[in-house]
N, C-alpha and C. Protein backbone atom coordinates (compact mmCIF):
# COMPACT_ATOMS: atom_id res chain seq x y z
N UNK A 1 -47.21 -5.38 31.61
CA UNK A 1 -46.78 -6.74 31.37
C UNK A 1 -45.61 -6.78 30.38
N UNK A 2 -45.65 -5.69 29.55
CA UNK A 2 -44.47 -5.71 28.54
C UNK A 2 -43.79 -5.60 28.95
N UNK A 3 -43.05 -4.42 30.20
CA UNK A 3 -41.94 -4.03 30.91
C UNK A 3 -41.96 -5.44 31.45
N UNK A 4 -42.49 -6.03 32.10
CA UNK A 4 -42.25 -7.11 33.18
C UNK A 4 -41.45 -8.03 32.39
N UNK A 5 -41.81 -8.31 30.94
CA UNK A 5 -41.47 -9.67 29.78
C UNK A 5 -40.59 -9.14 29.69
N UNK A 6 -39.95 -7.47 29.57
CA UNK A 6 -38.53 -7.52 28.83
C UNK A 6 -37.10 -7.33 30.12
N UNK A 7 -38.18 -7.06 31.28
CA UNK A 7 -37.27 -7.27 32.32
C UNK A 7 -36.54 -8.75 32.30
N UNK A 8 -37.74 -9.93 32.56
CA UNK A 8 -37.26 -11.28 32.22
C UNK A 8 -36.17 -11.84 31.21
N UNK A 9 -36.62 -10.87 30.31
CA UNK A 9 -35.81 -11.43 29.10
C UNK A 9 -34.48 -11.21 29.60
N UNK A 10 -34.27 -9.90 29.80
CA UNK A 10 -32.83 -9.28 29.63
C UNK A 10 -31.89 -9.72 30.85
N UNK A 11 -32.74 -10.06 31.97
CA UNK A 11 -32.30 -10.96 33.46
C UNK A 11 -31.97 -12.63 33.21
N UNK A 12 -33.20 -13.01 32.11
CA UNK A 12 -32.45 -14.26 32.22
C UNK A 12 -32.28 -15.04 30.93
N UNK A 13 -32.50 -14.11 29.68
CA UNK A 13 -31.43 -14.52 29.01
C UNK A 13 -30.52 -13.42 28.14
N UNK A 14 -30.44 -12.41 28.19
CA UNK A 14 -29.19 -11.58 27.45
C UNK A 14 -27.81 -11.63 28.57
N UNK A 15 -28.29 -11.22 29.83
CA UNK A 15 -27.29 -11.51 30.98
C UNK A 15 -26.18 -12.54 30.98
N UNK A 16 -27.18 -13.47 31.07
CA UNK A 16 -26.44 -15.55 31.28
C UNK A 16 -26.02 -15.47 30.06
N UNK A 17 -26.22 -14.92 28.54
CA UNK A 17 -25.58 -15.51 27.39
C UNK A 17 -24.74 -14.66 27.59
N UNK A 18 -24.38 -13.39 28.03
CA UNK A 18 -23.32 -12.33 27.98
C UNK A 18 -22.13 -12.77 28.51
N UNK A 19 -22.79 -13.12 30.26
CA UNK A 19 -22.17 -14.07 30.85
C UNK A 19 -20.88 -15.55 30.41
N UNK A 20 -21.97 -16.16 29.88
CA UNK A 20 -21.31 -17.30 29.45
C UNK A 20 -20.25 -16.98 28.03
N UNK A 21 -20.23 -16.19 27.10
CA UNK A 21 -19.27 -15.52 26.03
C UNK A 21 -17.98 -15.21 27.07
N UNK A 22 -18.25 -14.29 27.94
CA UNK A 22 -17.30 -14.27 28.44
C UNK A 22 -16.65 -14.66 29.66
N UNK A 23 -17.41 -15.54 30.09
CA UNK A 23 -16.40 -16.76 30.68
C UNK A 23 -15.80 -17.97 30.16
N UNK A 24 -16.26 -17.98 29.25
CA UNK A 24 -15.57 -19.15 28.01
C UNK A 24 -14.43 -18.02 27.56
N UNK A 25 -14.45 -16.46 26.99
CA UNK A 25 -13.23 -16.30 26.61
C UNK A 25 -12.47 -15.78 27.73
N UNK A 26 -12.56 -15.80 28.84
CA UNK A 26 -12.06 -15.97 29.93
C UNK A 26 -10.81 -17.40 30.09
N UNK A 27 -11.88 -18.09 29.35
CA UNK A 27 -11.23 -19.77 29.85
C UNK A 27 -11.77 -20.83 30.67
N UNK A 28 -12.82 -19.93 31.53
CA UNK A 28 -13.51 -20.87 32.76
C UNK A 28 -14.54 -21.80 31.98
N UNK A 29 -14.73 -21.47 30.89
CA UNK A 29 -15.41 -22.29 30.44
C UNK A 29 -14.99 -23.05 29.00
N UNK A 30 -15.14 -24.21 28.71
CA UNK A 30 -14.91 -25.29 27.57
C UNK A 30 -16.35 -25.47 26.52
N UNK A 31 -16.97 -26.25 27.04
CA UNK A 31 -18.39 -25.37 26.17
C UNK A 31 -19.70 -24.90 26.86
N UNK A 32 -20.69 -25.16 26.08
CA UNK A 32 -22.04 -24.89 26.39
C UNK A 32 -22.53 -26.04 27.27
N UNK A 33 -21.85 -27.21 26.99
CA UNK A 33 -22.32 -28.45 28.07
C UNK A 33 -21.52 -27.91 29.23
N UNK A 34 -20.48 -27.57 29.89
CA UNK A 34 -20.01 -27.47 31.05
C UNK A 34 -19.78 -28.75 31.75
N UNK A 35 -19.20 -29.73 30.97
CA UNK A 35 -19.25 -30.82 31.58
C UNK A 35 -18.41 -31.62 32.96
N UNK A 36 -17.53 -30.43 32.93
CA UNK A 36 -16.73 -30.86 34.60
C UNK A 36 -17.34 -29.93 35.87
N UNK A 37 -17.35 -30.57 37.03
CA UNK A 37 -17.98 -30.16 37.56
C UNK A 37 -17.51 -28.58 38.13
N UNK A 38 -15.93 -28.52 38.05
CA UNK A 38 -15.72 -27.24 38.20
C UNK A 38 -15.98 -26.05 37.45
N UNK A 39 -16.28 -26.19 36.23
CA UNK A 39 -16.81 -25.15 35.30
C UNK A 39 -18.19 -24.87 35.64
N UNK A 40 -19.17 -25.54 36.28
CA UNK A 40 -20.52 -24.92 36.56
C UNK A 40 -21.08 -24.12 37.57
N UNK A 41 -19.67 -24.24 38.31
CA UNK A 41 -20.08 -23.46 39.83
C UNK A 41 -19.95 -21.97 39.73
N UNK A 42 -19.47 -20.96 38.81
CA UNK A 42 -19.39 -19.93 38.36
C UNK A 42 -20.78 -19.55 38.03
N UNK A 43 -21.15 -20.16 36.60
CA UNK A 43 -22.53 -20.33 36.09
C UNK A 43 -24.12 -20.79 36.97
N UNK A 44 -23.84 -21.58 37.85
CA UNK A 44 -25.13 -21.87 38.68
C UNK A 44 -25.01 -20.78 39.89
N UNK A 45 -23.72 -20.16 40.33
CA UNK A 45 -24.04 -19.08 41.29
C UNK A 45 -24.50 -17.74 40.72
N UNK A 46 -24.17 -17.25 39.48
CA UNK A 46 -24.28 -16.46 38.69
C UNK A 46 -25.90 -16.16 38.54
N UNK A 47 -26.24 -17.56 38.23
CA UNK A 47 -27.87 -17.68 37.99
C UNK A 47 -28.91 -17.60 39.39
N UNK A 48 -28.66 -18.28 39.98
CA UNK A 48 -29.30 -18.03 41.38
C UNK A 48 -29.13 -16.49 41.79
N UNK A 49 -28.17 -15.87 41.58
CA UNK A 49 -27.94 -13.86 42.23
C UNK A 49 -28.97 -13.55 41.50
N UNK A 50 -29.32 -13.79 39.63
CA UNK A 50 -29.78 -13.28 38.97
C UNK A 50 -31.18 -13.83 39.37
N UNK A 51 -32.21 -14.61 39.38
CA UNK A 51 -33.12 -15.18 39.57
C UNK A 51 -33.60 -14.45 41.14
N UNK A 52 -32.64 -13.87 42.29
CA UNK A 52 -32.75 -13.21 43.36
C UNK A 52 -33.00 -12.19 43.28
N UNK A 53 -32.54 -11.18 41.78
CA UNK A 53 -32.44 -9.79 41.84
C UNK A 53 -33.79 -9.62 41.28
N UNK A 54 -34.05 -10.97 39.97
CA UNK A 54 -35.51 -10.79 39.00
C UNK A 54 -36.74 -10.88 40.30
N UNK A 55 -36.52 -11.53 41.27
CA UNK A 55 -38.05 -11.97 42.20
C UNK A 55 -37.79 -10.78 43.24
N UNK A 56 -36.76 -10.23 43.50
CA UNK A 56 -36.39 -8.77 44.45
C UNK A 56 -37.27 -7.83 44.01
N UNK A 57 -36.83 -7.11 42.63
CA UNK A 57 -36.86 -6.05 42.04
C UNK A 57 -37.76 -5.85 40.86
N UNK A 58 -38.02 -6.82 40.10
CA UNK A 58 -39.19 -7.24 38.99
C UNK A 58 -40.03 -7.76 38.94
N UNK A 59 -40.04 -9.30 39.09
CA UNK A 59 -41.06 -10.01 39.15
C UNK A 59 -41.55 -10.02 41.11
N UNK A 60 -42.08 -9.20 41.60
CA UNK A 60 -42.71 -9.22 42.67
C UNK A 60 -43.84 -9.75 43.24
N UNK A 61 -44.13 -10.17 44.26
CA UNK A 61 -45.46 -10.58 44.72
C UNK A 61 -47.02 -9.66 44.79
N UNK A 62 -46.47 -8.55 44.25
CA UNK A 62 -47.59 -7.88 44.35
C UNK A 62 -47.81 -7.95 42.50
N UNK A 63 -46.48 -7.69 41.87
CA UNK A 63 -47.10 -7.68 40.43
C UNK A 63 -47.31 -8.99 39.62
N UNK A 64 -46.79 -9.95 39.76
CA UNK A 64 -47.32 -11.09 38.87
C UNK A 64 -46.94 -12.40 40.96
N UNK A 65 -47.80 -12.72 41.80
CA UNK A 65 -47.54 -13.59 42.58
C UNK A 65 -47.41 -15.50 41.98
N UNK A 66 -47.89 -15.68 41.12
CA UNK A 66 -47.84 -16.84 40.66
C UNK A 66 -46.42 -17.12 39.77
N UNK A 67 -46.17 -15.95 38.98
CA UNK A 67 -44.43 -16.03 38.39
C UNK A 67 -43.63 -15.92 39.36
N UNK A 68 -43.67 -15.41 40.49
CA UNK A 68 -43.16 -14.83 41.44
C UNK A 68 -41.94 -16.11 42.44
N UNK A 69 -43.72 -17.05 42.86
CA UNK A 69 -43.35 -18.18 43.26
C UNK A 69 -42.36 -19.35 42.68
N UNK A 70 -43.01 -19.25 41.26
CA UNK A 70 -42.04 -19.97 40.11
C UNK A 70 -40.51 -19.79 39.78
N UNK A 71 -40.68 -18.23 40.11
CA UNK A 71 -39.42 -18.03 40.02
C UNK A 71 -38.46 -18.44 41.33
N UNK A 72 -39.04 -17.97 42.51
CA UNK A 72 -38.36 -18.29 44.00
C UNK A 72 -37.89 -19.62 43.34
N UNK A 73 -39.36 -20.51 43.56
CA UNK A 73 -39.01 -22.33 42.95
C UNK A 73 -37.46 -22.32 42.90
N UNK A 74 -37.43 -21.54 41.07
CA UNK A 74 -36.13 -22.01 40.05
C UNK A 74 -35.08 -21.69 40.75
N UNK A 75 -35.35 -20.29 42.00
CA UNK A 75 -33.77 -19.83 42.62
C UNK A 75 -33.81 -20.96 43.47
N UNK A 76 -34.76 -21.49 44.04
CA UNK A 76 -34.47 -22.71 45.31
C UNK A 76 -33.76 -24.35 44.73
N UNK A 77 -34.18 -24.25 43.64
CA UNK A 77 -33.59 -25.10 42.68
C UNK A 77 -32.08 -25.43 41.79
N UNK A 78 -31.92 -23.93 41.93
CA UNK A 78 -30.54 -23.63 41.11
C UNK A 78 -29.38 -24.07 42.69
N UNK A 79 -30.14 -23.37 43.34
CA UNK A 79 -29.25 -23.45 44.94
C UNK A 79 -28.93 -24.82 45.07
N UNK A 80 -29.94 -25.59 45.16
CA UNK A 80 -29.61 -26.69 45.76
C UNK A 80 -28.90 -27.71 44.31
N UNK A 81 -29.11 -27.51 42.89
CA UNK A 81 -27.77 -27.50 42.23
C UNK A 81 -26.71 -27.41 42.57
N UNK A 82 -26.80 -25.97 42.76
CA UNK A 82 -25.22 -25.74 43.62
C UNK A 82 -24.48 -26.68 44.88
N UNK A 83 -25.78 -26.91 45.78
CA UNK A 83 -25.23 -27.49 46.58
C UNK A 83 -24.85 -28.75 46.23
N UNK A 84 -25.52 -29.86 45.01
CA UNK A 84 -25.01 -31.02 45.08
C UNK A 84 -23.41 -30.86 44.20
N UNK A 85 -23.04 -29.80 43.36
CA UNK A 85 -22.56 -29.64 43.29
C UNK A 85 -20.84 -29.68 43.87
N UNK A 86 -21.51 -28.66 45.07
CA UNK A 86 -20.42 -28.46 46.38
C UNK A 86 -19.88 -29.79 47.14
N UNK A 87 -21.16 -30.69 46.82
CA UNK A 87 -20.85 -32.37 47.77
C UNK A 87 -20.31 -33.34 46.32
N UNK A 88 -20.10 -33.01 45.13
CA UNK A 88 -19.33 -33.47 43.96
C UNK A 88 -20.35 -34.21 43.31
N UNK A 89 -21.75 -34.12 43.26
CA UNK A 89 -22.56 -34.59 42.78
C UNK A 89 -23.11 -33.92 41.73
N UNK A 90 -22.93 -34.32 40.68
CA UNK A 90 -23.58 -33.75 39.12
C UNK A 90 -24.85 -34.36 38.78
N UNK A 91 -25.67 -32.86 38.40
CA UNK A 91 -27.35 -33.49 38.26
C UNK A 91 -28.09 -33.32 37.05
N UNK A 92 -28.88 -32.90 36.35
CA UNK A 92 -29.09 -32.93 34.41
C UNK A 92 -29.77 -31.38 35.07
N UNK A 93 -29.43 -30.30 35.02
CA UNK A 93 -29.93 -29.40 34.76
C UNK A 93 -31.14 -29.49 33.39
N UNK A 94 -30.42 -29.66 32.87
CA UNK A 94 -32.18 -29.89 31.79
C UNK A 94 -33.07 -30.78 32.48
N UNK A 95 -33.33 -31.49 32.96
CA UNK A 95 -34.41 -31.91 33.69
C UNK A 95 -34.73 -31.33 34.96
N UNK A 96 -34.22 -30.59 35.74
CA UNK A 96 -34.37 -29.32 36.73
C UNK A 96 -34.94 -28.44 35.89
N UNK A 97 -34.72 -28.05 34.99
CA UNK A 97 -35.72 -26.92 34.62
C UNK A 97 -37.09 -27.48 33.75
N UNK A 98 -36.93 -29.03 33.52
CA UNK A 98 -38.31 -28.99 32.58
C UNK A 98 -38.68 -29.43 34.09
N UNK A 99 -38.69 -29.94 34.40
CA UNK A 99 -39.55 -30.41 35.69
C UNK A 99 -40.13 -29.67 36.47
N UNK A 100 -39.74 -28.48 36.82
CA UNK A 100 -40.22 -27.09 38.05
C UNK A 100 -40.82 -26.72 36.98
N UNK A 101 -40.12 -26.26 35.68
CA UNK A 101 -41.48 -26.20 34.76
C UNK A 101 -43.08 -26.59 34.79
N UNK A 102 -42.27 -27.94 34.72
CA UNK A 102 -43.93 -28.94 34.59
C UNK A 102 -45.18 -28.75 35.33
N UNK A 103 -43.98 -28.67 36.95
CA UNK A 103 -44.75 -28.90 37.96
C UNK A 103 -45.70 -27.03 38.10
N UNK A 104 -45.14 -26.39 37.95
CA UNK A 104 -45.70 -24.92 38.24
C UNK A 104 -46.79 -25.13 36.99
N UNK A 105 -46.73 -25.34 35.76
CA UNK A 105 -47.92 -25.69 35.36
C UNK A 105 -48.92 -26.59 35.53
N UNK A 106 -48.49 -27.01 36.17
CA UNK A 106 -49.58 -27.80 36.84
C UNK A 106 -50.46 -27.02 38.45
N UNK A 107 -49.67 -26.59 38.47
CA UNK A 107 -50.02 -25.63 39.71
C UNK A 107 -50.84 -24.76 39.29
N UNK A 108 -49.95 -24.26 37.84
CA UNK A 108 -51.19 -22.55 37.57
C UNK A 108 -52.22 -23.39 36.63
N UNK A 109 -52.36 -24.49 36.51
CA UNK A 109 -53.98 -24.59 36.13
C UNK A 109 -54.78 -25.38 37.01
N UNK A 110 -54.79 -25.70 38.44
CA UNK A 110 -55.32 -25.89 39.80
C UNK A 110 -55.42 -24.50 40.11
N UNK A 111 -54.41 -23.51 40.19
CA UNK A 111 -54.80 -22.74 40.38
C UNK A 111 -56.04 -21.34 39.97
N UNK A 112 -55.65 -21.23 38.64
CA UNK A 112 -56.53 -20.50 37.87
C UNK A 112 -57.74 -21.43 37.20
N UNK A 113 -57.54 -22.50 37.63
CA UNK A 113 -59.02 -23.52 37.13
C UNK A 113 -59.34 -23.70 35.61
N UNK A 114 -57.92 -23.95 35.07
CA UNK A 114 -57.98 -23.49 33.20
C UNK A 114 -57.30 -24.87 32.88
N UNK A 115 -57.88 -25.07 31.87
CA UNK A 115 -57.68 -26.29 31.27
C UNK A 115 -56.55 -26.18 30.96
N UNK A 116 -55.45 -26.63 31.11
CA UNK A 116 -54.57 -26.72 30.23
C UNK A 116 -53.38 -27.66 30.39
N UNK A 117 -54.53 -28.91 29.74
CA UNK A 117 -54.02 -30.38 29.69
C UNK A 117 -52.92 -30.70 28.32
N UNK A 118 -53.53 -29.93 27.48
CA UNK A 118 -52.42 -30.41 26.39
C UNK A 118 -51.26 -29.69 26.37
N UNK A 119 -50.68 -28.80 26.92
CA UNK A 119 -49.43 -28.21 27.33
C UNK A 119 -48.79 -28.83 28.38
N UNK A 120 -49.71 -29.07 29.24
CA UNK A 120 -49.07 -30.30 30.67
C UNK A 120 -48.59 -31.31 29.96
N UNK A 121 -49.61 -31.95 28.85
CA UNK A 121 -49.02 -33.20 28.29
C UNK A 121 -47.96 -32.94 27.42
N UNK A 122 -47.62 -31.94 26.41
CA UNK A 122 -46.53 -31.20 25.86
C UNK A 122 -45.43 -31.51 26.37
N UNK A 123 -44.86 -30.81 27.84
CA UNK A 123 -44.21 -30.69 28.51
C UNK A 123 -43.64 -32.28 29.19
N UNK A 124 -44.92 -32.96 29.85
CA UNK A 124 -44.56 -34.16 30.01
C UNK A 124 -43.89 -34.95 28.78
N UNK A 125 -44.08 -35.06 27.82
CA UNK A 125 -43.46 -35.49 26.59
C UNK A 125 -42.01 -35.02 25.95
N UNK A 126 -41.89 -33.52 26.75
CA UNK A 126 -40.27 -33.13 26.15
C UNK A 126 -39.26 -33.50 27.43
N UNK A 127 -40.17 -33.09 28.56
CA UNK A 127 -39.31 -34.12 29.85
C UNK A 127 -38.82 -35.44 29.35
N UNK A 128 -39.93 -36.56 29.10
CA UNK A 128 -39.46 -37.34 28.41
C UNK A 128 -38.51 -37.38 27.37
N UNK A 129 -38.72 -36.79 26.35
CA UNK A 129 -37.65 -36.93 24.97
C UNK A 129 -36.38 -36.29 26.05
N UNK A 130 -36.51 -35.37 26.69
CA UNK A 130 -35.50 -34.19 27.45
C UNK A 130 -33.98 -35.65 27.90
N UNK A 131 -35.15 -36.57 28.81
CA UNK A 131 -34.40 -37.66 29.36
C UNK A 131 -33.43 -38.64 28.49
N UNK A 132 -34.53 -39.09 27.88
CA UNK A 132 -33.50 -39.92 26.63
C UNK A 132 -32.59 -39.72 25.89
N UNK A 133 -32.82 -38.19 25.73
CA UNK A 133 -31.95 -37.43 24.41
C UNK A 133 -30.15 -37.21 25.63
N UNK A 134 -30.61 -36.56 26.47
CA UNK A 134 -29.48 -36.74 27.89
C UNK A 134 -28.52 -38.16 27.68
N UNK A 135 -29.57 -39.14 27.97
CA UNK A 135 -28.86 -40.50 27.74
C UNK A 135 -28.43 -41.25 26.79
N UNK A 136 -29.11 -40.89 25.68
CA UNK A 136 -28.41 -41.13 24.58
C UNK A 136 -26.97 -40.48 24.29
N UNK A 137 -27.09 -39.29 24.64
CA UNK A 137 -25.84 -38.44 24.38
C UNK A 137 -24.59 -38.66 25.56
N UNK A 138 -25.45 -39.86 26.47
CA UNK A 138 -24.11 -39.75 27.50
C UNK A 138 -23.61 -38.77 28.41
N UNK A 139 -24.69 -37.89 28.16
CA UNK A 139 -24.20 -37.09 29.14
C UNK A 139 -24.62 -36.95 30.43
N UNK A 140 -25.27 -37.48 30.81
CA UNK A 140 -26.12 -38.22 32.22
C UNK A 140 -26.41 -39.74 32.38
N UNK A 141 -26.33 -40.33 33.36
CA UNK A 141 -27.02 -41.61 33.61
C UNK A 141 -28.16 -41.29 34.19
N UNK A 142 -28.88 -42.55 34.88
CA UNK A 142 -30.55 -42.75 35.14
C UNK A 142 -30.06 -41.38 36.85
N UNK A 143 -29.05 -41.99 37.83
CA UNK A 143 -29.47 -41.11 39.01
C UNK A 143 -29.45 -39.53 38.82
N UNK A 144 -28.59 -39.22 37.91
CA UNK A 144 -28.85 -37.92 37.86
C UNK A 144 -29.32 -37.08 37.19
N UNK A 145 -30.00 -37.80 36.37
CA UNK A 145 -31.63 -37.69 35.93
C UNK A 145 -32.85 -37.28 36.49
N UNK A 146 -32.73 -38.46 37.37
CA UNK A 146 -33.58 -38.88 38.82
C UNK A 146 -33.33 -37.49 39.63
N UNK A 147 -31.93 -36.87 39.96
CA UNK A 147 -31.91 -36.36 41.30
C UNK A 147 -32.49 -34.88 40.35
N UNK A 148 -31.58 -34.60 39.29
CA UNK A 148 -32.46 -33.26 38.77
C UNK A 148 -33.61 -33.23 38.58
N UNK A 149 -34.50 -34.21 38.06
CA UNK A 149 -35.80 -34.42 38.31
C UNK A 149 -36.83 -34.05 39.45
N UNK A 150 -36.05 -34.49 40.57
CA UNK A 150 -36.56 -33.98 41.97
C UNK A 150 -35.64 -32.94 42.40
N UNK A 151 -34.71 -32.29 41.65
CA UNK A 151 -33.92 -30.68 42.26
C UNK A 151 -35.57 -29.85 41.81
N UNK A 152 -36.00 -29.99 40.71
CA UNK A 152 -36.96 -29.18 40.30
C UNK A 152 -38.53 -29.13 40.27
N UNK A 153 -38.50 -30.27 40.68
CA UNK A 153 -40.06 -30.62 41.45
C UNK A 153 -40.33 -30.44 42.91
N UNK A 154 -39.38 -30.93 43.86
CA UNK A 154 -39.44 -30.06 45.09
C UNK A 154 -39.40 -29.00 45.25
N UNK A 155 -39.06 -27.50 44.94
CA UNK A 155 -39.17 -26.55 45.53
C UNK A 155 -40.31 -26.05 45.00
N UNK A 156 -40.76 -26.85 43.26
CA UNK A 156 -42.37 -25.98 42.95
C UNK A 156 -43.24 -26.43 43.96
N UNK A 157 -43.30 -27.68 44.08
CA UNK A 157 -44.19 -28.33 45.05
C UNK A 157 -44.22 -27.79 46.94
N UNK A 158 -43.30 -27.23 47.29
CA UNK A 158 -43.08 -26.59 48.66
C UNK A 158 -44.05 -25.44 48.15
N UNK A 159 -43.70 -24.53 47.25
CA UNK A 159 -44.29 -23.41 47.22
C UNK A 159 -45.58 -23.10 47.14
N UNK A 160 -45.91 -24.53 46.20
CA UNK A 160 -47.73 -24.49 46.01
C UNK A 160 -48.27 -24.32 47.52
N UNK A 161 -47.84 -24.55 48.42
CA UNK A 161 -48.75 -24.37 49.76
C UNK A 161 -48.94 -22.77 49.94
N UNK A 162 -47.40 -22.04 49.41
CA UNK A 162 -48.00 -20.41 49.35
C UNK A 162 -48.90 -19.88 48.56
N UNK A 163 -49.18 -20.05 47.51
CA UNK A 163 -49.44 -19.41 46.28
C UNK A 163 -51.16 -20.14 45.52
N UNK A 164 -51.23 -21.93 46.16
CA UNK A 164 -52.64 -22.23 45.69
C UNK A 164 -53.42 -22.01 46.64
């Protein structure tokens, strides 16, 4: 399990931060928000290869199947980022990832039959703050809130039919 955690780590976050240093001193990138839509399409294809190679080669169905799925989820999620992307539609990535979040925990405690209501409720609560703090800052309105919201709840929710 240790190899497996430091595989994760180093796939999805030493990579993407390596990544992102040097596409900012590249130029392709302005900041950490990425706020035009052409600066993210580098970064969300980047992440989806990587999230392909982690569920390929590491996180497998035979060694952890419940991360496994979660992870597919986040690559099916990042994709279809991309794609609203491609049609000029910008979506709150932070709410794509608390949300497939949410939802896979909610899955792995139906699934494994374990209580674990006050982390569901945790989570539901930073989704929340996640939202407001977005809108306060202007950097999203309510639809694309809304649509990242459901970028990252649909593909956990497809998958639960494999995996519960």
């Amino acid at each position: 399990m240790y190899l497996l955690f430091i595989q994760v780590l180093i796939i999805m976050v030493l990579i993407p931060m390596t990544i992102f240093y040097l596409l900012r001193s590249l130029g392709y990138l302005d900041s950490i928000m990425a706020e035009k839509l052409s600066q993210r399409r580098i970064p969300l294809a980047i992440q989806a290869l990587l999230i392909f190679i982690l569920t390929k080669y590491s996180v497998t169905i035979e060694r952890a199947p419940e991360l496994h799925f979660f992870f597919i989820g986040a690559c099916g999620s990042t994709v279809s980022a991309l794609a609203f992307l491609l049609m000029r539609i910008k979506i709150s990535l932070h709410m794509m990832a608390l949300s497939g979040l949410l939802v896979f925990l909610v899955g792995l405690s139906i699934h494994g039959h374990i209580n674990m209501i006050n982390t569901i409720a945790f989570f539901c609560v930073m989704t929340g703050l996640t939202a407001s703090s977005r809108l306060y800052m202007k950097a999203h309105d309510w639809a694309e809130l809304i649509v990242g919201f459901i970028a990252g709840v649909f593909p956990q929710i497809v998958l639960w039919y494999l995996w519960l």
